[in-house]
Structure formats: structure tokens, C-alpha cells
PDB file of N, CA and C in Angstrom:
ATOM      1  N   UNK A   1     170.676 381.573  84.617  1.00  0.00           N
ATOM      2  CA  UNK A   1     172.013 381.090  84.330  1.00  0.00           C
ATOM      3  C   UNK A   1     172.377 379.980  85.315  1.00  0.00           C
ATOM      4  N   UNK A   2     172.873 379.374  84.957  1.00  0.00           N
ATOM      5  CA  UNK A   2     173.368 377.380  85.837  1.00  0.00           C
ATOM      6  C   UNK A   2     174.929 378.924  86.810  1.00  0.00           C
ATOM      7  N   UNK A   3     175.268 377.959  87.897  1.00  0.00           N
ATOM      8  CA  UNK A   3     176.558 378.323  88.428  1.00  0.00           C
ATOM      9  C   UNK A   3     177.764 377.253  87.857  1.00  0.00           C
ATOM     10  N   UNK A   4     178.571 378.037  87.575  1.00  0.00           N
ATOM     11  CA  UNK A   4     179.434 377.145  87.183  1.00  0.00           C
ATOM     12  C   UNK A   4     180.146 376.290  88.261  1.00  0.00           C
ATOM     13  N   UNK A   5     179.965 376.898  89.377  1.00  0.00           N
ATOM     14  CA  UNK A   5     180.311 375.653  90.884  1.00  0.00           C
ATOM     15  C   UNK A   5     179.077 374.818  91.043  1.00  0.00           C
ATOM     16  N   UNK A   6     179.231 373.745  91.299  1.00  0.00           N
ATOM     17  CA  UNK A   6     178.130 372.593  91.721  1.00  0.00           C
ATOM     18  C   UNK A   6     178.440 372.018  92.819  1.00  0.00           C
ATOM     19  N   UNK A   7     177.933 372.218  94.185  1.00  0.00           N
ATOM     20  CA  UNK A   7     178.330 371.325  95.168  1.00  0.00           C
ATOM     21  C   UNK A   7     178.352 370.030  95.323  1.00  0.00           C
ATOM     22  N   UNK A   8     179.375 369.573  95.846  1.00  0.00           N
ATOM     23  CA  UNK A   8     179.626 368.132  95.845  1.00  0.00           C
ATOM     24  C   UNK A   8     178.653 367.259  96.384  1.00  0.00           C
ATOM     25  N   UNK A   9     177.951 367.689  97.174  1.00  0.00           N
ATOM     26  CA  UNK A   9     176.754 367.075  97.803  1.00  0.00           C
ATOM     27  C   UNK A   9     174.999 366.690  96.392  1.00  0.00           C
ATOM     28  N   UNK A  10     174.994 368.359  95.826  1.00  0.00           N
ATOM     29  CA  UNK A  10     174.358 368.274  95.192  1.00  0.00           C
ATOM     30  C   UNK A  10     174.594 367.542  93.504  1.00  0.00           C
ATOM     31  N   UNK A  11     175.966 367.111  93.829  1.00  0.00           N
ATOM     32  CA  UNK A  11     176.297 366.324  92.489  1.00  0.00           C
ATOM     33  C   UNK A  11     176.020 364.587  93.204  1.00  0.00           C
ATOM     34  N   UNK A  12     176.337 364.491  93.920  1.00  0.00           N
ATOM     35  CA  UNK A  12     176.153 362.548  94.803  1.00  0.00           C
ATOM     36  C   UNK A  12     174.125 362.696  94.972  1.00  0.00           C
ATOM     37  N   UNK A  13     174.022 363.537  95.247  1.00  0.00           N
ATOM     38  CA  UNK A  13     172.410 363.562  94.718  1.00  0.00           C
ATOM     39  C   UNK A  13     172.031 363.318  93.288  1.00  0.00           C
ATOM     40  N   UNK A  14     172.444 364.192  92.398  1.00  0.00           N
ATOM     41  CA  UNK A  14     172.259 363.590  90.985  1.00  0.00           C
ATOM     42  C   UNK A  14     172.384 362.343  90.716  1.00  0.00           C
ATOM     43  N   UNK A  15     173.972 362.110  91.133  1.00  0.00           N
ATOM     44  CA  UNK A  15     174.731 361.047  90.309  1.00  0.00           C
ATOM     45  C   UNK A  15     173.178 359.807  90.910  1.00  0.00           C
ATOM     46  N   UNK A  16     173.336 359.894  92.719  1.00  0.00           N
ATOM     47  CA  UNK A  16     172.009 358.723  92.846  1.00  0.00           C
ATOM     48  C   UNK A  16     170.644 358.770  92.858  1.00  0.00           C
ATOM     49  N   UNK A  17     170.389 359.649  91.876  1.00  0.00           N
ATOM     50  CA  UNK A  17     168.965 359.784  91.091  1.00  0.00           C
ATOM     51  C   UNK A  17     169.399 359.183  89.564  1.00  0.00           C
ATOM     52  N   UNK A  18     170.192 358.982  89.213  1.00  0.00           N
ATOM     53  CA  UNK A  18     170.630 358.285  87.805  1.00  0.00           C
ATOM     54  C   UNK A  18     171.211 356.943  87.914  1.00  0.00           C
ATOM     55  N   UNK A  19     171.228 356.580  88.995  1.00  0.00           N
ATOM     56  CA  UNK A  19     171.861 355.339  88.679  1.00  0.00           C
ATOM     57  C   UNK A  19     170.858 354.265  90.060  1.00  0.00           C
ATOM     58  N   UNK A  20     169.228 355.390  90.438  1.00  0.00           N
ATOM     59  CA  UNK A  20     168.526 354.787  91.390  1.00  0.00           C
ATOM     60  C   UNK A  20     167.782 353.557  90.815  1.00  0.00           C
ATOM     61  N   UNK A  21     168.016 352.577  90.971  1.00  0.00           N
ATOM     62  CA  UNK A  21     166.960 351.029  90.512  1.00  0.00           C
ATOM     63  C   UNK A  21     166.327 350.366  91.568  1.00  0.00           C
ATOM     64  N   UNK A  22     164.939 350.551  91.486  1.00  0.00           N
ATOM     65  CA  UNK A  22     164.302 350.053  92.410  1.00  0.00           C
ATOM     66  C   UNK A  22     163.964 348.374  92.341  1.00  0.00           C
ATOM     67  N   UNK A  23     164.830 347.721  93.493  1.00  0.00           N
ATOM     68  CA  UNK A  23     164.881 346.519  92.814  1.00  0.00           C
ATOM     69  C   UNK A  23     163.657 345.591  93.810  1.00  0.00           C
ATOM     70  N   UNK A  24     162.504 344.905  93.161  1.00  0.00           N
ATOM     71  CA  UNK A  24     161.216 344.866  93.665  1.00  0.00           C
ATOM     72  C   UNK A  24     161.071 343.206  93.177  1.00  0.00           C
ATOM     73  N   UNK A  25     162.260 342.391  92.713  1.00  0.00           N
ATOM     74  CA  UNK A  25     162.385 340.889  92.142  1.00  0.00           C
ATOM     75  C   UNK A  25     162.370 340.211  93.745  1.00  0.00           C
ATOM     76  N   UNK A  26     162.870 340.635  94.436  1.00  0.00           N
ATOM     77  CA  UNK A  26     163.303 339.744  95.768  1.00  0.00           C
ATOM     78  C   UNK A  26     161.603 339.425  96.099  1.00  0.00           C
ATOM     79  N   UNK A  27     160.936 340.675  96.544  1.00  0.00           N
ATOM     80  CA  UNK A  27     159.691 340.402  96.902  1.00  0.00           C
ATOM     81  C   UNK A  27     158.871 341.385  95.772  1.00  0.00           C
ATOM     82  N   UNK A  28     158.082 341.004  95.301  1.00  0.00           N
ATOM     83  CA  UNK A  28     157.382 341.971  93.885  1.00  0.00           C
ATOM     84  C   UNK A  28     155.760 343.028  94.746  1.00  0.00           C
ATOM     85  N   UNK A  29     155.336 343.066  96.067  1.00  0.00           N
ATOM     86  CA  UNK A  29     154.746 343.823  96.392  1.00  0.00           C
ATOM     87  C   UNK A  29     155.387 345.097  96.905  1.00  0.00           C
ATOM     88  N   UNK A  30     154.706 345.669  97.210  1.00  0.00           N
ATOM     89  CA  UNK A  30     154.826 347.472  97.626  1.00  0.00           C
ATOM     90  C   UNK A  30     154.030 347.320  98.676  1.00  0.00           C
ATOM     91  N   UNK A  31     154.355 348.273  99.608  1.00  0.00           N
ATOM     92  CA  UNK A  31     153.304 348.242 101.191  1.00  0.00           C
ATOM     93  C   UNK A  31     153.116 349.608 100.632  1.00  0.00           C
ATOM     94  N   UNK A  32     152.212 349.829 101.532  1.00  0.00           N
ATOM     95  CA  UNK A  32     151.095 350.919 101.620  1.00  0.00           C
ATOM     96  C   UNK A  32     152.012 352.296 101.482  1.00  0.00           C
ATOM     97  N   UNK A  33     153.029 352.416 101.610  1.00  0.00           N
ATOM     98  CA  UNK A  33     154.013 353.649 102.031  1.00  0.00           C
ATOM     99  C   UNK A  33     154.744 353.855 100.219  1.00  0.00           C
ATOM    100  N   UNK A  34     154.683 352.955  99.236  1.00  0.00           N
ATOM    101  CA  UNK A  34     154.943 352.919  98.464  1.00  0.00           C
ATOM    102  C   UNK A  34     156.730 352.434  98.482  1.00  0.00           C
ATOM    103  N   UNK A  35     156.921 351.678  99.124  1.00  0.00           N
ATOM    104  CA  UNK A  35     158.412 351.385  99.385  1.00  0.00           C
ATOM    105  C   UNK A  35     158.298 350.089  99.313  1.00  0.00           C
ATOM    106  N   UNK A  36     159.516 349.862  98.819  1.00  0.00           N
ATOM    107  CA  UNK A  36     159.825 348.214  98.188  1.00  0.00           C
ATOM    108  C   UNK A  36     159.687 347.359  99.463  1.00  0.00           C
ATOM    109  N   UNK A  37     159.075 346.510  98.520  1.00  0.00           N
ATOM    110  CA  UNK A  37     159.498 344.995  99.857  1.00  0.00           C
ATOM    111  C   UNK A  37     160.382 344.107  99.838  1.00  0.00           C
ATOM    112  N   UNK A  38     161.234 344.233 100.389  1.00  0.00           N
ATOM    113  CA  UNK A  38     162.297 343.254 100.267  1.00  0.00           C
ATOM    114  C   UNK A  38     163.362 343.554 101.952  1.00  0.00           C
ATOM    115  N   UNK A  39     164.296 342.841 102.052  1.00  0.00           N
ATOM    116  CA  UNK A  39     164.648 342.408 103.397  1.00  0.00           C
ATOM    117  C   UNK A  39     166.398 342.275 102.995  1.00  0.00           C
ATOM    118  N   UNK A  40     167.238 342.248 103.858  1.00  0.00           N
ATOM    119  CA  UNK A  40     168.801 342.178 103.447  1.00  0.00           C
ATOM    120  C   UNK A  40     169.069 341.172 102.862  1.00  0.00           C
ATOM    121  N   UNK A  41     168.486 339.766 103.472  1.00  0.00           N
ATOM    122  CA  UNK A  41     168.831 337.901 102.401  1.00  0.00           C
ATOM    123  C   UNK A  41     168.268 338.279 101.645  1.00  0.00           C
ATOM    124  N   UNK A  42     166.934 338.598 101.265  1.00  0.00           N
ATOM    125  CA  UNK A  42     166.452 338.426  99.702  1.00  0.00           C
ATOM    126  C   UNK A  42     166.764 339.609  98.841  1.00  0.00           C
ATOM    127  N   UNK A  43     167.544 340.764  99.687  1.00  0.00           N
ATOM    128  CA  UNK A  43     168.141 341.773  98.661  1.00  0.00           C
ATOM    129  C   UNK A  43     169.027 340.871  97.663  1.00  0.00           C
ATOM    130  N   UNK A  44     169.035 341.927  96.474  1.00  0.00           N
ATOM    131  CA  UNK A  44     170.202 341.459  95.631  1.00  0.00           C
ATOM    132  C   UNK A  44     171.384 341.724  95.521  1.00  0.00           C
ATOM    133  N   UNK A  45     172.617 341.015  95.491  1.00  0.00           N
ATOM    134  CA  UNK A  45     173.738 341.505  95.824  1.00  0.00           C
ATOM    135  C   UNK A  45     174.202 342.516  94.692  1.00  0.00           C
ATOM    136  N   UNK A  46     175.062 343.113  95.688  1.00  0.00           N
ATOM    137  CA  UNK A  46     175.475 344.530  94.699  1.00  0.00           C
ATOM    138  C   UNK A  46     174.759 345.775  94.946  1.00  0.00           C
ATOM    139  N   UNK A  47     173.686 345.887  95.299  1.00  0.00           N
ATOM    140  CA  UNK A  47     172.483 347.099  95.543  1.00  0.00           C
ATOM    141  C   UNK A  47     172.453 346.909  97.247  1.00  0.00           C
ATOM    142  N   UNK A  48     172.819 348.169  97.269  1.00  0.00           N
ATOM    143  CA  UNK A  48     172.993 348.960  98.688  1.00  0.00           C
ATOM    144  C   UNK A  48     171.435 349.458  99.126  1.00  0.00           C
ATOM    145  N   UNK A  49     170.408 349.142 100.146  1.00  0.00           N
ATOM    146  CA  UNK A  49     169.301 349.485 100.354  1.00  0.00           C
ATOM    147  C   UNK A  49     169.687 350.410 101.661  1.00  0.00           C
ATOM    148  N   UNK A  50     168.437 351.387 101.521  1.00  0.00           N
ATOM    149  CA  UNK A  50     168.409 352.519 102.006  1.00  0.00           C
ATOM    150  C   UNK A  50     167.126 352.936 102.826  1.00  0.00           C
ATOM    151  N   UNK A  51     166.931 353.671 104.124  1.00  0.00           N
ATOM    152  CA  UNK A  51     165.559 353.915 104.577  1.00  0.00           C
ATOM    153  C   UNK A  51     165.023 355.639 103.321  1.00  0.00           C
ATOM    154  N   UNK A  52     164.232 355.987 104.192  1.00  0.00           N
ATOM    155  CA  UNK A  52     163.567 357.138 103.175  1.00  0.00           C
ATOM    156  C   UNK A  52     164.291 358.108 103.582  1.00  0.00           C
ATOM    157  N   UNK A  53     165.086 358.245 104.372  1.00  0.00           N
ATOM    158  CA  UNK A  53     166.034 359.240 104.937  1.00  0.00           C
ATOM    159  C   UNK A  53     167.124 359.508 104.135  1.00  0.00           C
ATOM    160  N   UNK A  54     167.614 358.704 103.227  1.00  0.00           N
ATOM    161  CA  UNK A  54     168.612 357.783 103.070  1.00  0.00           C
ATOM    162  C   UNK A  54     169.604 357.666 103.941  1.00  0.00           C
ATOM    163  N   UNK A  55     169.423 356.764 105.003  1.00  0.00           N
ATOM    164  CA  UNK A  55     170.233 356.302 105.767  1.00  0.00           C
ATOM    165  C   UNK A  55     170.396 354.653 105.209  1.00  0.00           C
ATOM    166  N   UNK A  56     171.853 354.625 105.370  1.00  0.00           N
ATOM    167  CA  UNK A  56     172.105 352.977 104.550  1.00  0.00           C
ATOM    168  C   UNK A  56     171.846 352.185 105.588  1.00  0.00           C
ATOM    169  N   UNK A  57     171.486 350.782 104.949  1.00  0.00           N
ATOM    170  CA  UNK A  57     170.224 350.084 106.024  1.00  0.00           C
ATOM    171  C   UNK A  57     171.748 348.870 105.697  1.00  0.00           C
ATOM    172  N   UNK A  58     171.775 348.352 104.460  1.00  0.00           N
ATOM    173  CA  UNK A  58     172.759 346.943 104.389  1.00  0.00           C
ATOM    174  C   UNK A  58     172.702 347.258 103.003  1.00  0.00           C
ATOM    175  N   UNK A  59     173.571 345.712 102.832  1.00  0.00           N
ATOM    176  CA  UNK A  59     173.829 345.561 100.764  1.00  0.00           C
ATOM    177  C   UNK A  59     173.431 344.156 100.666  1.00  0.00           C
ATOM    178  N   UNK A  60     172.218 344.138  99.940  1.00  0.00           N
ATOM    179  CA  UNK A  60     171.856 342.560  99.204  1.00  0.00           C
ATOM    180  C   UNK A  60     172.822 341.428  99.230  1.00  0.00           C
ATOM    181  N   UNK A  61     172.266 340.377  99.731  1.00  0.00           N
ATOM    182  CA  UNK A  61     172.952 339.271 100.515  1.00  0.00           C
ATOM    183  C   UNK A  61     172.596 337.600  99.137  1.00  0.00           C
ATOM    184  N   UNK A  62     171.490 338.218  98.429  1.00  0.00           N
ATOM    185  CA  UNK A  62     171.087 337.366  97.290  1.00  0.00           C
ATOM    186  C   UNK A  62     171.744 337.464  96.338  1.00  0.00           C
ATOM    187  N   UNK A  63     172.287 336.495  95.530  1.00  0.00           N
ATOM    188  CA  UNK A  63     172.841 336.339  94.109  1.00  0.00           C
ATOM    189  C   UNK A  63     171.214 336.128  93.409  1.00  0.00           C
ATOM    190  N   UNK A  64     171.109 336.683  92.445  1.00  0.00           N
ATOM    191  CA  UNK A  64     170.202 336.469  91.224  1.00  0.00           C
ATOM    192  C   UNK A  64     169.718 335.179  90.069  1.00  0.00           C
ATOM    193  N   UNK A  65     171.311 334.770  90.720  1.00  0.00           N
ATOM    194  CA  UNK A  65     171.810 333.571  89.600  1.00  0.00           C
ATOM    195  C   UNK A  65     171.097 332.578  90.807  1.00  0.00           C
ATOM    196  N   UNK A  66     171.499 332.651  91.443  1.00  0.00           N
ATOM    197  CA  UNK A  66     171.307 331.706  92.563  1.00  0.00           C
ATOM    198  C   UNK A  66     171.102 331.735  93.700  1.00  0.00           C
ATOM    199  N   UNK A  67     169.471 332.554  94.248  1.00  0.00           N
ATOM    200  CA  UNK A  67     169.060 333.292  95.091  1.00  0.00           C
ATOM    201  C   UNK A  67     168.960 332.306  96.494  1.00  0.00           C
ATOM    202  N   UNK A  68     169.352 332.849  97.568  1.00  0.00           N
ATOM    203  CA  UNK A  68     169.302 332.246  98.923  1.00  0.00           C
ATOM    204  C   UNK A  68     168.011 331.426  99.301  1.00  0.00           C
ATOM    205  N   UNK A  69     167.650 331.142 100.205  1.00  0.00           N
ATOM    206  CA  UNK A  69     166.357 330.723 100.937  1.00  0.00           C
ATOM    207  C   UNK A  69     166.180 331.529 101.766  1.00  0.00           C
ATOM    208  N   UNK A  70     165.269 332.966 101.462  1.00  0.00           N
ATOM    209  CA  UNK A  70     165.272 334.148 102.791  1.00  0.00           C
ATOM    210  C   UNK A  70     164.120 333.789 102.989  1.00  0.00           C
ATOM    211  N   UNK A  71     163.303 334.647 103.944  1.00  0.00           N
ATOM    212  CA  UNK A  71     162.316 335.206 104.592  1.00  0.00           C
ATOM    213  C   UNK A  71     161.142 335.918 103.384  1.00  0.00           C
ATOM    214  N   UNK A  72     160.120 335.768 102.877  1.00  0.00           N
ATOM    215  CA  UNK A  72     159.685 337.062 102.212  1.00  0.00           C
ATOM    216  C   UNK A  72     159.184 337.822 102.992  1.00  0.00           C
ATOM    217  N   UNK A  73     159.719 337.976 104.408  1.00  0.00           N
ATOM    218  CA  UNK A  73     158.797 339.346 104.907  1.00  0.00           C
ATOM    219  C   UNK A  73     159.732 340.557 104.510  1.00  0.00           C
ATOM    220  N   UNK A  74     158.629 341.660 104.734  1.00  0.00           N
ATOM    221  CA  UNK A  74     159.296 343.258 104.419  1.00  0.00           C
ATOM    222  C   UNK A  74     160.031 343.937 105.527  1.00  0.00           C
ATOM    223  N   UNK A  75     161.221 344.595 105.006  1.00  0.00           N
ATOM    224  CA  UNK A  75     161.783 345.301 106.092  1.00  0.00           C
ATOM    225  C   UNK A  75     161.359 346.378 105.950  1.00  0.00           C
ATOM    226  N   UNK A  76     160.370 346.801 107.159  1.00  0.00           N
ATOM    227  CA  UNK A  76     159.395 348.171 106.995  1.00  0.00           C
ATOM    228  C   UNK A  76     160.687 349.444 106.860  1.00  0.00           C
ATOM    229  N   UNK A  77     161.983 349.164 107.041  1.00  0.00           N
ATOM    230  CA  UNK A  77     162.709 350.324 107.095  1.00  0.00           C
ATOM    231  C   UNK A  77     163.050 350.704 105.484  1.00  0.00           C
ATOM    232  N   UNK A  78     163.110 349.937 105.092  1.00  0.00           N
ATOM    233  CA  UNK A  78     163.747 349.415 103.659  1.00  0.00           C
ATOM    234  C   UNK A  78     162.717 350.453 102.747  1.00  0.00           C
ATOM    235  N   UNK A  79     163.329 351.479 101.720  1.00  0.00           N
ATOM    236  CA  UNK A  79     162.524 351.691 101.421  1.00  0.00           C
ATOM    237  C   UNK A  79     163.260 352.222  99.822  1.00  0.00           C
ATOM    238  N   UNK A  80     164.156 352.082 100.062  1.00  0.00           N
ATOM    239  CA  UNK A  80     164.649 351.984  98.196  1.00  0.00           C
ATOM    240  C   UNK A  80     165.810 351.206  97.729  1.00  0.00           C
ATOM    241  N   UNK A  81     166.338 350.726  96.718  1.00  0.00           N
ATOM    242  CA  UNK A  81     168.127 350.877  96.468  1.00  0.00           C
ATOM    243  C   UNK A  81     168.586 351.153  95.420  1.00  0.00           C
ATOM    244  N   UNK A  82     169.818 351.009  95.126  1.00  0.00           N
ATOM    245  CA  UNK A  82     170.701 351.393  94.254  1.00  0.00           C
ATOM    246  C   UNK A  82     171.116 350.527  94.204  1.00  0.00           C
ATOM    247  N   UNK A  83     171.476 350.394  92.719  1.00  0.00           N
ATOM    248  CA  UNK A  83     172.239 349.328  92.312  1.00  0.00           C
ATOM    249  C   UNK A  83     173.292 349.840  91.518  1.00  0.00           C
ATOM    250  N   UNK A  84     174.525 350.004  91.532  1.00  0.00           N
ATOM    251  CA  UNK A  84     175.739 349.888  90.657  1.00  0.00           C
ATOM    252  C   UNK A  84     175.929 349.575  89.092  1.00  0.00           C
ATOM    253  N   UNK A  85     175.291 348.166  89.368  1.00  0.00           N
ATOM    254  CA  UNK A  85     175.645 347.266  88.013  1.00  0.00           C
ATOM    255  C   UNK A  85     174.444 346.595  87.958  1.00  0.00           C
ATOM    256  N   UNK A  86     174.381 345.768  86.588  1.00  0.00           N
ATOM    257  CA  UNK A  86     173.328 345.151  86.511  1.00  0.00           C
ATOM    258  C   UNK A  86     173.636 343.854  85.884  1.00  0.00           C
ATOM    259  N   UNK A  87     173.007 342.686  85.798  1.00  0.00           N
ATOM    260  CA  UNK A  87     173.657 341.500  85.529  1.00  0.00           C
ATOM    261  C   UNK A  87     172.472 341.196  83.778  1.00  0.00           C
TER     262      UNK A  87
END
């Protein structure tokens, strides 16, 4: 039988397993750890990146439309995000 209480914790877990987009356009490789490559300038704006802890690292500093001049190196901390919305 499900509980009809759901903790609030274990619902912000759901909710960001459903709305997790791994966004891999900034830089399109994967390092060895299986975690995105990408960095805060070449993140995309709107998507909040996260270490594997999920501890929040920053929020994408790139427009899509009209992406910055970053760095392509990887931020070895960086290892997923979320995105909100999508364009």
C-alpha cells in the first residue's frame, strides 16, 4: 500500500528527477565519471548545474540564441542540471 503522507523532501526528489535535462550542447563530451562537460559561461541560461552531491554549483551564464565566447574546458565539479524551461 503507497502512504498517503509523502514527505516533502521525497516529493523535491521526484519533482527533480522529472524535470532533470542533462544539458551536454555547451560542450557535447562526457569525462570518464560520466558527468557532463560543461562550465558556468558555456552553461545555458535558465538550468541550474549541480555537483553529484547535489550541491548547487551556479546557473548557466549562456543564451542559446546567442551563446557567449566561454572556455570549453570541463568543470570537473559539474556534474548534472536542471533545466526549468526549454526554448
Amino acid at each position: 500500500a503507497v502512504p498517503k503522507e509523502v514527505s516533502f523532501p521525497a516529493f523535491l526528489l521526484v519533482l527533480e528527477i522529472l524535470l532533470l535535462h542533462v544539458d551536454a550542447k555547451a560542450c557535447s563530451e562526457e569525462n570518464a565519471e560520466n558527468r557532463i562537460c560543461t562550465n558556468c559561461c558555456a552553461g545555458r541560461k535558465g538550468c541550474n548545474y549541480y555537483s553529484a552531491d547535489g550541491t548547487f554549483i551556479c546557473e548557466g551564464e549562456s543564451d542559446p540564441n546567442n551563446p557567449k565566447a566561454c572556455p570549453r574546458n570541463c568543470d570537473p565539479n559539474i556534474a548534472y542540471s536542471l533545466c526549468l524551461y526549454e526554448k
